[in-house]
PDB file of N, CA and C in Angstrom:
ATOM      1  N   UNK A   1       6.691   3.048   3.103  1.00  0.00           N
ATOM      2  CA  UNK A   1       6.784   1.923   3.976  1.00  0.00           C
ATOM      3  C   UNK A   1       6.513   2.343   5.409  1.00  0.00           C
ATOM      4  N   UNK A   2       5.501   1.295   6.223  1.00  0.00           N
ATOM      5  CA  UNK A   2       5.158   1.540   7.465  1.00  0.00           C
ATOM      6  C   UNK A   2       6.225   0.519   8.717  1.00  0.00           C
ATOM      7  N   UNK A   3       7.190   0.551   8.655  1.00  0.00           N
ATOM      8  CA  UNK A   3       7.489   0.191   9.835  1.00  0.00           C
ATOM      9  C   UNK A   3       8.502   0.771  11.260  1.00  0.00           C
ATOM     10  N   UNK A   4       8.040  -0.067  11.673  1.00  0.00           N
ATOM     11  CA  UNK A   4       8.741   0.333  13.488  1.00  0.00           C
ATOM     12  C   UNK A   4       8.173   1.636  14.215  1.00  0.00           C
ATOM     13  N   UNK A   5       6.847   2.109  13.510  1.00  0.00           N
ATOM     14  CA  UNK A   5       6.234   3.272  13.914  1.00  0.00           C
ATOM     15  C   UNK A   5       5.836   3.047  15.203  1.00  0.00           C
ATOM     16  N   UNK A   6       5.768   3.905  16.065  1.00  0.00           N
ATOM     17  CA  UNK A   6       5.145   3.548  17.540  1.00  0.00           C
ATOM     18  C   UNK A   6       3.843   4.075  17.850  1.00  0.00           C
ATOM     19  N   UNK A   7       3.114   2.888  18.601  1.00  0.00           N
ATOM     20  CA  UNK A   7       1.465   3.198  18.677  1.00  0.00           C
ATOM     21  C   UNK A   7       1.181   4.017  19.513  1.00  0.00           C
ATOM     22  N   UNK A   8       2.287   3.716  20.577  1.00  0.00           N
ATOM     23  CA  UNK A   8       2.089   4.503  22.251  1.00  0.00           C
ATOM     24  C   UNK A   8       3.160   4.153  22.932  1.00  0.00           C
ATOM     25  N   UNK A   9       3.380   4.862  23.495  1.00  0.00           N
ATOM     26  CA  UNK A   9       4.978   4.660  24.462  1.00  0.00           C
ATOM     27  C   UNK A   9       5.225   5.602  25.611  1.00  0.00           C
ATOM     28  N   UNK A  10       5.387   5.165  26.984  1.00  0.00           N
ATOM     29  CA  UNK A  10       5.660   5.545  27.591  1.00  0.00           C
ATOM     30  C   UNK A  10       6.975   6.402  27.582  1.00  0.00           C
ATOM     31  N   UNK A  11       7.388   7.464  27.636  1.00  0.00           N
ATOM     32  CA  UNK A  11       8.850   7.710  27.593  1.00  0.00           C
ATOM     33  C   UNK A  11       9.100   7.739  28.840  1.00  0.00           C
ATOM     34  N   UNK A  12       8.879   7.730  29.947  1.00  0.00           N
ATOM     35  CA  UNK A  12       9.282   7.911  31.526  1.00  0.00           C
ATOM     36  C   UNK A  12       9.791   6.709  31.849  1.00  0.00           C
ATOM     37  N   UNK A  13      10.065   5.156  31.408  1.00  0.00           N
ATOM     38  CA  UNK A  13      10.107   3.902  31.313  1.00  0.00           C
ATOM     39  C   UNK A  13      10.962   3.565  30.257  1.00  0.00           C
ATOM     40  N   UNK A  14      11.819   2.421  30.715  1.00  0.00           N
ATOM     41  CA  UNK A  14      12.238   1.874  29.296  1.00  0.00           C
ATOM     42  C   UNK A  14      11.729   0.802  29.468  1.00  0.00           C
ATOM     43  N   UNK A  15      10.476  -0.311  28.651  1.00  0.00           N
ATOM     44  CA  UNK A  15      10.266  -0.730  28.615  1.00  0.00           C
ATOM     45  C   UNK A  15      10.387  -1.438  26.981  1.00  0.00           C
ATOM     46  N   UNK A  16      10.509  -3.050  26.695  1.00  0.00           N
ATOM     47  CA  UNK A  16      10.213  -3.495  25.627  1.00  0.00           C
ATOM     48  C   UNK A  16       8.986  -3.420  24.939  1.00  0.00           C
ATOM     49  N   UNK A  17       8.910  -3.131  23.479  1.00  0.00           N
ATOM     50  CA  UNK A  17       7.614  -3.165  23.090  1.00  0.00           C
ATOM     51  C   UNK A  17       7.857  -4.726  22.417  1.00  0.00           C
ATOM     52  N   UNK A  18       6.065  -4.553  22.034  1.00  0.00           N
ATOM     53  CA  UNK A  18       5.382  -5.555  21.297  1.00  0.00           C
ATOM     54  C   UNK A  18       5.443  -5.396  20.029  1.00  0.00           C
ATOM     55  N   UNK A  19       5.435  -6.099  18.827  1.00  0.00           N
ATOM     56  CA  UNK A  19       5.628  -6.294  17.564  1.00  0.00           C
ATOM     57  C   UNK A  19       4.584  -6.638  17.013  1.00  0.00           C
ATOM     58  N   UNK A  20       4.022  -5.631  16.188  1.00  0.00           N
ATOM     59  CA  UNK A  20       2.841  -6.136  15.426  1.00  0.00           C
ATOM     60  C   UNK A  20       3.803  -5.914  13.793  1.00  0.00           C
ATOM     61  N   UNK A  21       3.125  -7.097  13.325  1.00  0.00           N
ATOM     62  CA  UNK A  21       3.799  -8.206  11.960  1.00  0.00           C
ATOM     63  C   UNK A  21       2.412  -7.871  10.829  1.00  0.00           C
ATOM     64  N   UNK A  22       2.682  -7.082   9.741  1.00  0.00           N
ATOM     65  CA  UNK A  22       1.768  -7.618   9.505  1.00  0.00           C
ATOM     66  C   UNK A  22       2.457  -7.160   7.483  1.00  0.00           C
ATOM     67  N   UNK A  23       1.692  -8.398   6.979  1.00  0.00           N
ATOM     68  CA  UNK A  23       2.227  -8.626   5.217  1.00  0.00           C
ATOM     69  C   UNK A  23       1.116  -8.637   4.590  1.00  0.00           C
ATOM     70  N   UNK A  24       0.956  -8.558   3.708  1.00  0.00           N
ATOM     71  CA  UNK A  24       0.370  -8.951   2.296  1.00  0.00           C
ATOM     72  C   UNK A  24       0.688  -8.647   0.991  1.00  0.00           C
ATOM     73  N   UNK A  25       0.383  -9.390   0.744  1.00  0.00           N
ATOM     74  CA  UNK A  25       0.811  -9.575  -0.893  1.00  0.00           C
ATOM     75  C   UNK A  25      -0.451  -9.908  -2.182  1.00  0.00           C
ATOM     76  N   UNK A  26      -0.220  -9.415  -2.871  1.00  0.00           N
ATOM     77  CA  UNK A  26      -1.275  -9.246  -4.108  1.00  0.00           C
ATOM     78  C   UNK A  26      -1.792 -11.165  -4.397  1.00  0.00           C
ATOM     79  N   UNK A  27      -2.598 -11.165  -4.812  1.00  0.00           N
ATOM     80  CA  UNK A  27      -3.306 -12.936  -4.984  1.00  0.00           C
ATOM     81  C   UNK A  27      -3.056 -12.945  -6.552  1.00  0.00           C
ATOM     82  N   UNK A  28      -2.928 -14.259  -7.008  1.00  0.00           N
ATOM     83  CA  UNK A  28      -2.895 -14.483  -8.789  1.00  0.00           C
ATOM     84  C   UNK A  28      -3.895 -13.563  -9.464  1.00  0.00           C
ATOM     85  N   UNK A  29      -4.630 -13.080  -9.010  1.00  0.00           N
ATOM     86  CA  UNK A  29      -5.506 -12.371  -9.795  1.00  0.00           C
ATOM     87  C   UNK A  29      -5.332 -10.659  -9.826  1.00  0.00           C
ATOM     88  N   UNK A  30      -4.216 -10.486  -8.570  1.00  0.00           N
ATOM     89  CA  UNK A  30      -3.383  -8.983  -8.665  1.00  0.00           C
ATOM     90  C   UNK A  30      -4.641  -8.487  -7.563  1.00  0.00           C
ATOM     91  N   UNK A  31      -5.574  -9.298  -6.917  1.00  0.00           N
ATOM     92  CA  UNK A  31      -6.360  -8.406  -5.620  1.00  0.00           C
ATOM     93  C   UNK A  31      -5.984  -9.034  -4.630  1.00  0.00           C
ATOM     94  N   UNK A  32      -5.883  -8.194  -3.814  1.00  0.00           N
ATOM     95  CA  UNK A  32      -5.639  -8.321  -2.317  1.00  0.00           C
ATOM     96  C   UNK A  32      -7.243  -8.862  -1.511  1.00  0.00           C
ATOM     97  N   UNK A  33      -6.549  -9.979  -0.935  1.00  0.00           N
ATOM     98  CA  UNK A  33      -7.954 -10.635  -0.305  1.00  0.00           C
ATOM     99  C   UNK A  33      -8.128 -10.024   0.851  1.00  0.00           C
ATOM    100  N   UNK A  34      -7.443  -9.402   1.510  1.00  0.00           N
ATOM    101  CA  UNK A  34      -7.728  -8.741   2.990  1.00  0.00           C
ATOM    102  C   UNK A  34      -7.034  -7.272   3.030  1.00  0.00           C
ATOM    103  N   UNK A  35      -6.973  -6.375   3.791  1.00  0.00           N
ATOM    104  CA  UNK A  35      -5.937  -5.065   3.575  1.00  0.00           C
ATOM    105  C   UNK A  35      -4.974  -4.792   4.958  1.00  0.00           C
ATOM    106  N   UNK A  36      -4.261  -4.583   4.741  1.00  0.00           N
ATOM    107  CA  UNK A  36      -3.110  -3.383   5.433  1.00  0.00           C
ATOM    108  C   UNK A  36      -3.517  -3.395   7.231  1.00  0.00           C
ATOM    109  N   UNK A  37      -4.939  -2.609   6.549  1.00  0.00           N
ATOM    110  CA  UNK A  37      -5.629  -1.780   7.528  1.00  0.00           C
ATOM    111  C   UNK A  37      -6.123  -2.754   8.323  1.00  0.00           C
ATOM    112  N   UNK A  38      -7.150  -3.734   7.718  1.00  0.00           N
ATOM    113  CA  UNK A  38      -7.572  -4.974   8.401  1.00  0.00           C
ATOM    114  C   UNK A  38      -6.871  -5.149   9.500  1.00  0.00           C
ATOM    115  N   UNK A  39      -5.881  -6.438   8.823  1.00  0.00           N
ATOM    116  CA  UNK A  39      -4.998  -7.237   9.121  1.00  0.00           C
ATOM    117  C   UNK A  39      -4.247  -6.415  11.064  1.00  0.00           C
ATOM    118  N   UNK A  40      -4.071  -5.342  10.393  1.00  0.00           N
ATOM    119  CA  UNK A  40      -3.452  -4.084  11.683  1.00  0.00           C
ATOM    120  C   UNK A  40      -4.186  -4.163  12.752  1.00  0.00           C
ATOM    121  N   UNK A  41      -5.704  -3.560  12.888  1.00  0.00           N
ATOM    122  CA  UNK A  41      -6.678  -3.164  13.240  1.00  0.00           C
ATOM    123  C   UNK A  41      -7.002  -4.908  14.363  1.00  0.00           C
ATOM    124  N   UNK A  42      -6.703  -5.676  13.400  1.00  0.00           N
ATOM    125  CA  UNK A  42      -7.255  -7.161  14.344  1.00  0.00           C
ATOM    126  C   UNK A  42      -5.607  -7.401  15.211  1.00  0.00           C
ATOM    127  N   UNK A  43      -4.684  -6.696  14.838  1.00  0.00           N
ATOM    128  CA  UNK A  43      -4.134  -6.946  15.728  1.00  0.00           C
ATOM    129  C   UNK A  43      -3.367  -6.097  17.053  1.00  0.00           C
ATOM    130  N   UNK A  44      -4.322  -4.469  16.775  1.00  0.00           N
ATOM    131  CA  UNK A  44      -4.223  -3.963  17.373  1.00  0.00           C
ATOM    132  C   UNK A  44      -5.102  -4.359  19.103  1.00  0.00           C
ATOM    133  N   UNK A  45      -6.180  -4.407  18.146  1.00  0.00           N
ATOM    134  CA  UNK A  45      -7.136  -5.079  19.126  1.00  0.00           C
ATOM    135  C   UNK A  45      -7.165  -6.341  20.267  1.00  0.00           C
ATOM    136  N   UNK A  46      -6.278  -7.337  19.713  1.00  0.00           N
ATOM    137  CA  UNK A  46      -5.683  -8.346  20.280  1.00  0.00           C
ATOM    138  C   UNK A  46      -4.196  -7.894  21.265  1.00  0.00           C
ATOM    139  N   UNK A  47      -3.636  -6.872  20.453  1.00  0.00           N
ATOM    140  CA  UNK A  47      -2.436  -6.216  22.178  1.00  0.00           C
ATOM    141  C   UNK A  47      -3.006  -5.415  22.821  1.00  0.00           C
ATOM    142  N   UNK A  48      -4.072  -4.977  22.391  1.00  0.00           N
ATOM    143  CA  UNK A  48      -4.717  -3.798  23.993  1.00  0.00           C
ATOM    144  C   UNK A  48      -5.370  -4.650  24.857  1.00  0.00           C
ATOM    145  N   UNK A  49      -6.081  -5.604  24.058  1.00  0.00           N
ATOM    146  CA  UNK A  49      -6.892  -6.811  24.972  1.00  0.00           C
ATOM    147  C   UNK A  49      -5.726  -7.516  25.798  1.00  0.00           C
ATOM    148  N   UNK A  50      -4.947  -7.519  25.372  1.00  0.00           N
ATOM    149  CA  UNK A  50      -3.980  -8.620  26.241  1.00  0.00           C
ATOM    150  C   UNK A  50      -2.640  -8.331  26.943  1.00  0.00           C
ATOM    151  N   UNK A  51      -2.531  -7.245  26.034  1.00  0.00           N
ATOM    152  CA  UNK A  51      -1.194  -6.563  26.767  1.00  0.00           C
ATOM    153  C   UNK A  51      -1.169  -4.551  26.792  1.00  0.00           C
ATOM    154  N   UNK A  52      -2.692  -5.101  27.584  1.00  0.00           N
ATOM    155  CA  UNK A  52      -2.616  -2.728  27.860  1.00  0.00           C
ATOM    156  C   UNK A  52      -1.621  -1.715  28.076  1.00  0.00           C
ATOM    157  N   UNK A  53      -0.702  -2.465  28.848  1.00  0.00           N
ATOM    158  CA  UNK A  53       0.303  -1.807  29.154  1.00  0.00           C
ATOM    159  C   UNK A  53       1.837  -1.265  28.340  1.00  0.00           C
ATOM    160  N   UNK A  54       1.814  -2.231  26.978  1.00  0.00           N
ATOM    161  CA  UNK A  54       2.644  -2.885  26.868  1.00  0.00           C
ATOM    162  C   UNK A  54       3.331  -1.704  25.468  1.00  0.00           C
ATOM    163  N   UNK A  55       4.115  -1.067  25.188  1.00  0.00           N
ATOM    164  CA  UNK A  55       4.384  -0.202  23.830  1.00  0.00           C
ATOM    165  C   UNK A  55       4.323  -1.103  22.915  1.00  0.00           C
ATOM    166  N   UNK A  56       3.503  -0.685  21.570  1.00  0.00           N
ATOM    167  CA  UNK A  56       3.628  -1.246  20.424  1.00  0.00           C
ATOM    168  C   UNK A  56       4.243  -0.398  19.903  1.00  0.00           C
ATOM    169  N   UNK A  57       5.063  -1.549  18.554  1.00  0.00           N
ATOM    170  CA  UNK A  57       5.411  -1.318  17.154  1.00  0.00           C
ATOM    171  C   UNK A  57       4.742  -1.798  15.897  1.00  0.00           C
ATOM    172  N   UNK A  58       4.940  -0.983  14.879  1.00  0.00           N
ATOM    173  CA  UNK A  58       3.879  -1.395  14.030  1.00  0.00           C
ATOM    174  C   UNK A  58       4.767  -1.718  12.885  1.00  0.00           C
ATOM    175  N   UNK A  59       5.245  -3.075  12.169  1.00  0.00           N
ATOM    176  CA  UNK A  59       6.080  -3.305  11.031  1.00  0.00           C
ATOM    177  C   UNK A  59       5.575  -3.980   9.783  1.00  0.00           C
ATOM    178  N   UNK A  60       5.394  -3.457   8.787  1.00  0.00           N
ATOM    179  CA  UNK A  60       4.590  -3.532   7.716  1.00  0.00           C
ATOM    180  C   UNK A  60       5.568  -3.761   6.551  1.00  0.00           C
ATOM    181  N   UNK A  61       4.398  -4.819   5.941  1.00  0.00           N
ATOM    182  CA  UNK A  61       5.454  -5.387   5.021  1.00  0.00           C
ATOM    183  C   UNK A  61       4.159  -5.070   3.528  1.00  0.00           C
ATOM    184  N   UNK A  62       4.187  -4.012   2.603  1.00  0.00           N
ATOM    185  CA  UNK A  62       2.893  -4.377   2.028  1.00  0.00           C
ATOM    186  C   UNK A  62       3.176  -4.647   0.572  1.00  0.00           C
ATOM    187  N   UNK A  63       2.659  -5.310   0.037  1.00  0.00           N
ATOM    188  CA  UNK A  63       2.688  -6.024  -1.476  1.00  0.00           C
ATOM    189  C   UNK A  63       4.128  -6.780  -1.355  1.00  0.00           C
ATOM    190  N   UNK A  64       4.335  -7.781  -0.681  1.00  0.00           N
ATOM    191  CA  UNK A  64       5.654  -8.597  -0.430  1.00  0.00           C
ATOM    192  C   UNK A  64       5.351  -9.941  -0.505  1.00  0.00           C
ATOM    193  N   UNK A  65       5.996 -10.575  -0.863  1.00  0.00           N
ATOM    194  CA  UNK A  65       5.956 -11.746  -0.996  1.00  0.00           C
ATOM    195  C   UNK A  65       6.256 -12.418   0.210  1.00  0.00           C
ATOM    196  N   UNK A  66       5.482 -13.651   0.454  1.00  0.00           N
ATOM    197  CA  UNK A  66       6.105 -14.194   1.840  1.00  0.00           C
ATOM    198  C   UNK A  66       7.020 -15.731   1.870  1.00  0.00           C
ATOM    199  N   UNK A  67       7.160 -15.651   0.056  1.00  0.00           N
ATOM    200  CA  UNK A  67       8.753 -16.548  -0.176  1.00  0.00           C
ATOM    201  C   UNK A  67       9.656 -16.040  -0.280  1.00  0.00           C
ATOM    202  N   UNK A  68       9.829 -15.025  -0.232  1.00  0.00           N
ATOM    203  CA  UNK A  68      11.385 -14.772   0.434  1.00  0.00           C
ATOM    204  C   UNK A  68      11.395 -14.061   2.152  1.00  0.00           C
ATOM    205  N   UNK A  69      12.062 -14.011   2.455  1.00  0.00           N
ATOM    206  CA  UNK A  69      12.689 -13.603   4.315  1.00  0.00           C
ATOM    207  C   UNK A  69      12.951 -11.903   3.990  1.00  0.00           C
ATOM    208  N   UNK A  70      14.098 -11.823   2.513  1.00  0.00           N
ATOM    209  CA  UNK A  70      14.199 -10.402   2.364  1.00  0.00           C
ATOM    210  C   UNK A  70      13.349  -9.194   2.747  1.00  0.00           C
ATOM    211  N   UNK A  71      12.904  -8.661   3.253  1.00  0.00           N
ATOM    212  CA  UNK A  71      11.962  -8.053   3.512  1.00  0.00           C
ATOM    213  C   UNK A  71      12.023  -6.930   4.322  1.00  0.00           C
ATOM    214  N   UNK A  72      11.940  -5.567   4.144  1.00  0.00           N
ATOM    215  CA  UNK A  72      12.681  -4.566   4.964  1.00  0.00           C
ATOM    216  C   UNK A  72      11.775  -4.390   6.626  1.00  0.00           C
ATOM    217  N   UNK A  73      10.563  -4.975   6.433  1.00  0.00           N
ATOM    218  CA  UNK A  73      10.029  -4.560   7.801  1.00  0.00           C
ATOM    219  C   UNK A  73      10.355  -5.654   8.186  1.00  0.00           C
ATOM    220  N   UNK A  74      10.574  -7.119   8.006  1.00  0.00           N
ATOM    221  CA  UNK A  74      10.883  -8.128   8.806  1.00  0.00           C
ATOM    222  C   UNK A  74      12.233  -7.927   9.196  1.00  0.00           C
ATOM    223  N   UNK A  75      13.116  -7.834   8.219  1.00  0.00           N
ATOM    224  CA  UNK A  75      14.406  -7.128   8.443  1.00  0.00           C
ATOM    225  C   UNK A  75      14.681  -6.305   9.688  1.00  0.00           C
ATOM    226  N   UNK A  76      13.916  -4.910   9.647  1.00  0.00           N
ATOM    227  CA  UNK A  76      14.014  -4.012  10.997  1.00  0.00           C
ATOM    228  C   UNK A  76      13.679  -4.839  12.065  1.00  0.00           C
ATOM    229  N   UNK A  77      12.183  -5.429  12.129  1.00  0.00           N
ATOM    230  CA  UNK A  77      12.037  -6.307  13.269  1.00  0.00           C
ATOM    231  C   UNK A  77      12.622  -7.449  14.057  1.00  0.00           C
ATOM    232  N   UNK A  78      13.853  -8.074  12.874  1.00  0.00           N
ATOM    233  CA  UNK A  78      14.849  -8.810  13.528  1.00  0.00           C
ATOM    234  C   UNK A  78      16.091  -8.211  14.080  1.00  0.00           C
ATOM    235  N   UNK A  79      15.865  -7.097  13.609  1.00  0.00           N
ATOM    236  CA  UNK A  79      16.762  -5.832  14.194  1.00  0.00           C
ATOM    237  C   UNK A  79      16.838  -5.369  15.734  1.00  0.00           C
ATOM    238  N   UNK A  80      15.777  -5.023  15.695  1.00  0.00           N
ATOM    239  CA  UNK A  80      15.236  -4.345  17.010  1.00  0.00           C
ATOM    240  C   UNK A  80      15.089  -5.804  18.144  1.00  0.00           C
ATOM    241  N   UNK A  81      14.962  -7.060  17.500  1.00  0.00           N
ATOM    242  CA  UNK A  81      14.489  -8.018  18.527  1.00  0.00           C
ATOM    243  C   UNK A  81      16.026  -8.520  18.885  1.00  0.00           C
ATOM    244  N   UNK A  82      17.148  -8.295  18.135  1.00  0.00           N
ATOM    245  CA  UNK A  82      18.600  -8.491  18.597  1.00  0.00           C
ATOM    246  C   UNK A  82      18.885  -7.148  19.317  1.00  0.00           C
ATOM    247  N   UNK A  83      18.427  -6.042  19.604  1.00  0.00           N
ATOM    248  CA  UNK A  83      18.798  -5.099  19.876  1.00  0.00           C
ATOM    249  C   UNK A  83      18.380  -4.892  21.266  1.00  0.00           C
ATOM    250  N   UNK A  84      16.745  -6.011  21.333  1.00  0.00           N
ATOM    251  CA  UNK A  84      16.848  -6.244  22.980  1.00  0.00           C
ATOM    252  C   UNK A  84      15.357  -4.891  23.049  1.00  0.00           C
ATOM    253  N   UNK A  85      14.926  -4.775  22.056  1.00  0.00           N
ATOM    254  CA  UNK A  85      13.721  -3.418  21.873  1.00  0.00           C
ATOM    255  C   UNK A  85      12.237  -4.106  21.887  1.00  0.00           C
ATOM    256  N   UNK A  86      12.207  -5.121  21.159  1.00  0.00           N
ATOM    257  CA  UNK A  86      11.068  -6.264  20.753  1.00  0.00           C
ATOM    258  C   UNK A  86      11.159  -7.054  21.876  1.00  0.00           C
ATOM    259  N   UNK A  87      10.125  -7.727  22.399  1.00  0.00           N
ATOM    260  CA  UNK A  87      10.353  -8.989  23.091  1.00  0.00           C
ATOM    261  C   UNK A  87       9.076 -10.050  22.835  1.00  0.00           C
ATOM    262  N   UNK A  88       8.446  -9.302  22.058  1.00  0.00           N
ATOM    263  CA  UNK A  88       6.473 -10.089  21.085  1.00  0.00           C
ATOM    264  C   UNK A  88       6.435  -9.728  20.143  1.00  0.00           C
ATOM    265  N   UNK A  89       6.033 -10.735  19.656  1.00  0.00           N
ATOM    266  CA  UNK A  89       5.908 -10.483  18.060  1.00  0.00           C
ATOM    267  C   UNK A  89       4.584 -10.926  17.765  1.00  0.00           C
ATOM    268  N   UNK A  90       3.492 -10.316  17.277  1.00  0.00           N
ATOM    269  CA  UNK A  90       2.002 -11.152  17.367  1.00  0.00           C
ATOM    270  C   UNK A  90       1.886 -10.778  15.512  1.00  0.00           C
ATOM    271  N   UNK A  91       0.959 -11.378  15.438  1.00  0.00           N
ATOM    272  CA  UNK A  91       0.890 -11.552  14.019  1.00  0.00           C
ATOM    273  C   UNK A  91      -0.385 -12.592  13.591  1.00  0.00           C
ATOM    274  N   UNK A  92      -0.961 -12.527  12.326  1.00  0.00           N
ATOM    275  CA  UNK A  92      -2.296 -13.191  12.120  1.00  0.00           C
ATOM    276  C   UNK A  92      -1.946 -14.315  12.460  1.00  0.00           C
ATOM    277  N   UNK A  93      -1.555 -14.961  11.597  1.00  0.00           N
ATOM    278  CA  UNK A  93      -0.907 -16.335  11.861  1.00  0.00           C
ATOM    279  C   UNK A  93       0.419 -16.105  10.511  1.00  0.00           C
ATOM    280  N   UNK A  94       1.099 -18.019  11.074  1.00  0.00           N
ATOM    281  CA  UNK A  94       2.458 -17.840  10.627  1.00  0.00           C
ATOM    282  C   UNK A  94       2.494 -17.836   9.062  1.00  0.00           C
ATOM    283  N   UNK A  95       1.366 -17.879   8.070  1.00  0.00           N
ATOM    284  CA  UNK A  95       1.627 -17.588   7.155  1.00  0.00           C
ATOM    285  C   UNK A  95       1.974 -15.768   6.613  1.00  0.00           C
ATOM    286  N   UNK A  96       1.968 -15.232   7.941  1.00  0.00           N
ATOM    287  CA  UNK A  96       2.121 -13.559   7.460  1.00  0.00           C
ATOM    288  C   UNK A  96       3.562 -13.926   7.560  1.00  0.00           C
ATOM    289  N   UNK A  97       4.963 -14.779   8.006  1.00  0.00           N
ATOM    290  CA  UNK A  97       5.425 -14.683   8.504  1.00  0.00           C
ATOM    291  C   UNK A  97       6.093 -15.453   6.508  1.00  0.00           C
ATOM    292  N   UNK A  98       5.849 -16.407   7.100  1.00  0.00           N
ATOM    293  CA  UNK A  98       6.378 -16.989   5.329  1.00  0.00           C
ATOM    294  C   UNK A  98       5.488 -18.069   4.659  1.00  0.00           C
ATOM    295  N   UNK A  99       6.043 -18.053   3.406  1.00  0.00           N
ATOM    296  CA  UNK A  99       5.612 -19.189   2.931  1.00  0.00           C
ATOM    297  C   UNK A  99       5.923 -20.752   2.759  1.00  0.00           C
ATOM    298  N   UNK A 100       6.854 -20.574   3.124  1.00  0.00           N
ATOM    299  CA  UNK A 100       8.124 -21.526   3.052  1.00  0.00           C
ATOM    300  C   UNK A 100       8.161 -22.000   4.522  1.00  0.00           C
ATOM    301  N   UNK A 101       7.439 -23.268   4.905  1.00  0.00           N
ATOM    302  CA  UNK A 101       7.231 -23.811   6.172  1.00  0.00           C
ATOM    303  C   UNK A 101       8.382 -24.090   6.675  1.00  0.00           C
ATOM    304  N   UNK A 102       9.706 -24.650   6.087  1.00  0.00           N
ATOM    305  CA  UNK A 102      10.998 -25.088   6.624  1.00  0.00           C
ATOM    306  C   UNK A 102      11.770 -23.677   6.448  1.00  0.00           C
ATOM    307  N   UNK A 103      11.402 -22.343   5.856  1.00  0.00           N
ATOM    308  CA  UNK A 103      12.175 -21.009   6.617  1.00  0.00           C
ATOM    309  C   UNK A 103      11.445 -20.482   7.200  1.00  0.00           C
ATOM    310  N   UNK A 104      10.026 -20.689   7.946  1.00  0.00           N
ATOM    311  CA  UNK A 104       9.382 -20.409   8.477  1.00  0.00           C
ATOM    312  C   UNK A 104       9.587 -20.699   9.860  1.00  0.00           C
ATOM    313  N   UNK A 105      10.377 -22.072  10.049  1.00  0.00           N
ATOM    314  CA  UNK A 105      10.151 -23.245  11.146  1.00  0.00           C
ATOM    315  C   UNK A 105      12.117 -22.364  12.025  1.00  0.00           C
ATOM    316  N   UNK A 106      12.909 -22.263  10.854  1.00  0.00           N
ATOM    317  CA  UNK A 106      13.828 -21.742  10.937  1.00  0.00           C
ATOM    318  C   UNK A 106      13.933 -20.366  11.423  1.00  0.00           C
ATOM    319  N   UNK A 107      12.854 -19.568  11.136  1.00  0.00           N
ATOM    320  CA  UNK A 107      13.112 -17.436  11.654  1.00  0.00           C
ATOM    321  C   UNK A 107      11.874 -18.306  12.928  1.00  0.00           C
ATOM    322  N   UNK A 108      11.103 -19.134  13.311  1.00  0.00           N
ATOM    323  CA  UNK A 108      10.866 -18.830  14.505  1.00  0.00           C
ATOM    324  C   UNK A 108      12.022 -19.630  15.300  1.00  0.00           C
ATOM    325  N   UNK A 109      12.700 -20.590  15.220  1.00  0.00           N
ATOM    326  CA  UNK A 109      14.030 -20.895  15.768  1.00  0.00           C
ATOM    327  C   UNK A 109      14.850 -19.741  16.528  1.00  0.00           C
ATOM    328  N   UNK A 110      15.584 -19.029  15.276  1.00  0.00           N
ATOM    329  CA  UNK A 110      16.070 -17.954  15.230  1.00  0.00           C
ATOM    330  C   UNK A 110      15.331 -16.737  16.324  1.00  0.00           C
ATOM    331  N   UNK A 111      14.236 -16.743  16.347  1.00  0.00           N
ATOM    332  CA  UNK A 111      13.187 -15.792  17.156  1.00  0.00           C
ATOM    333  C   UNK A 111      13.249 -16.195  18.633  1.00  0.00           C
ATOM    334  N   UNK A 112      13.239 -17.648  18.930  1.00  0.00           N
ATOM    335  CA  UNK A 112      13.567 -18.097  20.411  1.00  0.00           C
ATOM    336  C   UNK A 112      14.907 -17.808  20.862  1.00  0.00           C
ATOM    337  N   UNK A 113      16.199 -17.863  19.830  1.00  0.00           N
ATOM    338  CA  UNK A 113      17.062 -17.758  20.674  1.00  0.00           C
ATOM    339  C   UNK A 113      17.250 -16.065  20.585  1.00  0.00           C
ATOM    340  N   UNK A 114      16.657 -15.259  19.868  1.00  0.00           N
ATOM    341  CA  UNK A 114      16.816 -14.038  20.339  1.00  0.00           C
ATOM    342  C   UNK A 114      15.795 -13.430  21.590  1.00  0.00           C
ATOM    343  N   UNK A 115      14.837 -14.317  22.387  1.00  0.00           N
ATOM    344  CA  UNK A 115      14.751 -14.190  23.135  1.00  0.00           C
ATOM    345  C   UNK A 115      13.041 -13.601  22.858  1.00  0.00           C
ATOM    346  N   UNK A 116      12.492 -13.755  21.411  1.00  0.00           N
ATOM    347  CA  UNK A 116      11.199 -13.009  21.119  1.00  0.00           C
ATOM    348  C   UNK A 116      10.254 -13.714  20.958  1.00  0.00           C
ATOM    349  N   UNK A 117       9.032 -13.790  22.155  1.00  0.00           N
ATOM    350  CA  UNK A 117       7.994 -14.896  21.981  1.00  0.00           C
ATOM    351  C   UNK A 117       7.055 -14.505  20.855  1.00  0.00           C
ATOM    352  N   UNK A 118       6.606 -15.251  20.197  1.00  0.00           N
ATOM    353  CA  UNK A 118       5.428 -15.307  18.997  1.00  0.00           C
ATOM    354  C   UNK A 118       4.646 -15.617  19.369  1.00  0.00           C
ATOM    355  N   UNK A 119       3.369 -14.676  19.040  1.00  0.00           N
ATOM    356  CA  UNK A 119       2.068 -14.936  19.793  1.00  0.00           C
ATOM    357  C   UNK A 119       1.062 -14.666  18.439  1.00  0.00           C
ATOM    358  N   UNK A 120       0.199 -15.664  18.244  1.00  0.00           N
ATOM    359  CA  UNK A 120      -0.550 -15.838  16.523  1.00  0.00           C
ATOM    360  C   UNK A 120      -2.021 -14.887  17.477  1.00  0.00           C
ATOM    361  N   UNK A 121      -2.869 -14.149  16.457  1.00  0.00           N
ATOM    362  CA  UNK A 121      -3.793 -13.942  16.979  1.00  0.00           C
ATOM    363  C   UNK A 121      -5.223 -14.347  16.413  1.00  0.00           C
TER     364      UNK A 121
END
């Protein structure tokens, strides 16, 4: 499992990092329509473009389902975003996030009052 790895970080600074989100899960046919790597890669590209400065984290969720919340990298990442470490969370869009539009509608709820903006890329 890949998460909460750090991309780059200043240590001279305490600064919040950014949250890169990223899931997939196997399709009815047991293939993966996009990969890991992809999915990462487009959203690496989207926090250097927009936030150069900024430390990433990298939290990976891979062959997971996105009907349930259980999930150990989403898990850590709600961790770290109560802990005051996270303060962005970017991600493809909100289906990496769940499947389930009304617990979907609910962890970004939950995400505002911990203070962590969501940014789709």
């Amino acid at each position: 499992m890949n998460f909460g790895r750090i991309v780059h970080m200043d240590m001279n600074c305490f600064e919040t990092s950014a949250a890169l989100y990223v899931r997939l899960s196997r399709d009815d046919n047991g293939e993966k329509a996009d990969s890991i790597e992809t999915q990462q890669k487009l959203l690496e590209s989207f926090a250097e473009k927009n936030f150069p400065q900024k430390p990433l984290k990298i939290y990976t969720d891979d062959n997971v389902s996105g009907v349930t919340f259980d999930r150990p990298a989403l898990k850590q990442l709600k961790e770290d975003a109560k802990r005051g470490l996270v303060d962005t969370l970017i991600i493809k869009d909100l289906s990496r996030l769940g499947r389930s539009n009304a617990r979907t509608l609910l962890f970004l709820e939950e995400a505002e009052l911990m203070g962590l903006r969501i940014i789709t890329a």
